[in-house]
Protein backbone atom coordinates (compact mmCIF):
# COMPACT_ATOMS: atom_id res chain seq x y z
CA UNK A 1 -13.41 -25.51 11.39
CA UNK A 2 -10.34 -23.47 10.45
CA UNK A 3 -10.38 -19.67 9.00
CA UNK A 4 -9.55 -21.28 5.54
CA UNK A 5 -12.07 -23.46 5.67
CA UNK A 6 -14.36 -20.52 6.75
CA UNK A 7 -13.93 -18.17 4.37
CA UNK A 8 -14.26 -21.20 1.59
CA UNK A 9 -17.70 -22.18 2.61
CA UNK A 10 -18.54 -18.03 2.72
CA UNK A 11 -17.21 -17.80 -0.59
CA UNK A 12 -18.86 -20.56 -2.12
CA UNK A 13 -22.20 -18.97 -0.73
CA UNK A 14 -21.63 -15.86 -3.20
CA UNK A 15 -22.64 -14.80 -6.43
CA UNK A 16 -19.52 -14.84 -9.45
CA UNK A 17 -18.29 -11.74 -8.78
CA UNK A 18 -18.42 -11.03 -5.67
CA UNK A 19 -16.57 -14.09 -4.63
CA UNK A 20 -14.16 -12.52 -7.29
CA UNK A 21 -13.86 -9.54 -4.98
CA UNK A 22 -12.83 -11.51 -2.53
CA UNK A 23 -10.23 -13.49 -4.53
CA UNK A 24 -8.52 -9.77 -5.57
CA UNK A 25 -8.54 -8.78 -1.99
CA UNK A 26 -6.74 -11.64 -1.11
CA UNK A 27 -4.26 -11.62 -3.70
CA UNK A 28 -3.87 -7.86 -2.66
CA UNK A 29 -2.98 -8.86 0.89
CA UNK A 30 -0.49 -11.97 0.06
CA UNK A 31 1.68 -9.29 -2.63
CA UNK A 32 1.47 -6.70 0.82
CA UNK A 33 2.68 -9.11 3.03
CA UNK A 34 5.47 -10.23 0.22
CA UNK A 35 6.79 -6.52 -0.06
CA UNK A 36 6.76 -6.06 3.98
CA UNK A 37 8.64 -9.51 3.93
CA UNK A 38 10.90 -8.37 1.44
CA UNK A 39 11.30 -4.52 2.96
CA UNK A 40 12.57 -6.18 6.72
CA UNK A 41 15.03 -8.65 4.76
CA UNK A 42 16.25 -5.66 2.97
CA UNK A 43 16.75 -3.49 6.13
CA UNK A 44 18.28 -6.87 8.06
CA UNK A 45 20.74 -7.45 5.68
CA UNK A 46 21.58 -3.41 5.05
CA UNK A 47 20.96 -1.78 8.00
CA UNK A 48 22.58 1.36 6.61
CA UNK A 49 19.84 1.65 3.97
CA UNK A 50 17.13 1.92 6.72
CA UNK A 51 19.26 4.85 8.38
CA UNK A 52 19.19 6.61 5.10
CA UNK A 53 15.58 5.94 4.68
CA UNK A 54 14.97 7.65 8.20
CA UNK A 55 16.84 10.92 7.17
CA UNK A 56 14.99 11.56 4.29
CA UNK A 57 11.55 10.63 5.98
CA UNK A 58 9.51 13.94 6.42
CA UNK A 59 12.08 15.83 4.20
CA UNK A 60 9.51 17.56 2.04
CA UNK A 61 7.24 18.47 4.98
CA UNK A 62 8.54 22.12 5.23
CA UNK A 63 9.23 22.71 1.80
CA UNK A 64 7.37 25.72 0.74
CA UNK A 65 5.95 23.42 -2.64
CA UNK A 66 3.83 21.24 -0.20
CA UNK A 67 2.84 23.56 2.27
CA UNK A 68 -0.18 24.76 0.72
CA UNK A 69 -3.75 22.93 1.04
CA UNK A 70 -3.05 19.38 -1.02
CA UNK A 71 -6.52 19.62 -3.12
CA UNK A 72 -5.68 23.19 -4.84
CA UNK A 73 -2.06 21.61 -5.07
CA UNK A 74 -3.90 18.43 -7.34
CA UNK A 75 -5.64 20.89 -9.13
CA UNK A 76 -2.92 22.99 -10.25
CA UNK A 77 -1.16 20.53 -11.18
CA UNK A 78 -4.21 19.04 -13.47
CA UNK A 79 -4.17 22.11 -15.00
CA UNK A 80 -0.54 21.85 -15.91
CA UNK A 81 -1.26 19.54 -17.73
CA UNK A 82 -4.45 20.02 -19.79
């Protein structure tokens, strides 16, 4: 028995909604695997774009706005906004 056939006679085996978790989670990994297909095309056909990508990668890590702990960073910024 194959892994498709597997995971059917698992799924069949649960309740409504957790076999509906399992449908989502699925879904989720076939539009992942879509983008990462779509992201290498992209870079094959441009490789120019990936060098750009790779100079701005890290960019913001010594900027003085994001070096200060990420939580009280979130919360400021929550309280921008309330």
């Amino acid at each position: 028995m194959g892994t498709p056939e597997r995971i059917y006679e698992l799924v069949k085996a649960l309740p409504e909604n957790q076999a509906a978790e399992i449908l989502d989670f699925a879904e989720f990994l076939l539009h992942k695997a879509n983008l990462q297909a779509a992201q290498n095309t992209t870079l094959k056909e441009s490789p120019q774009a990936g060098r750009l990508l790779l100079d701005y990668a890290g960019i913001l890590k010594d900027s003085p706005n994001f070096n200060e702990d990420p939580v009280e960073l979130q919360r400021r910024m929550r309280d921008e906004w309330s």
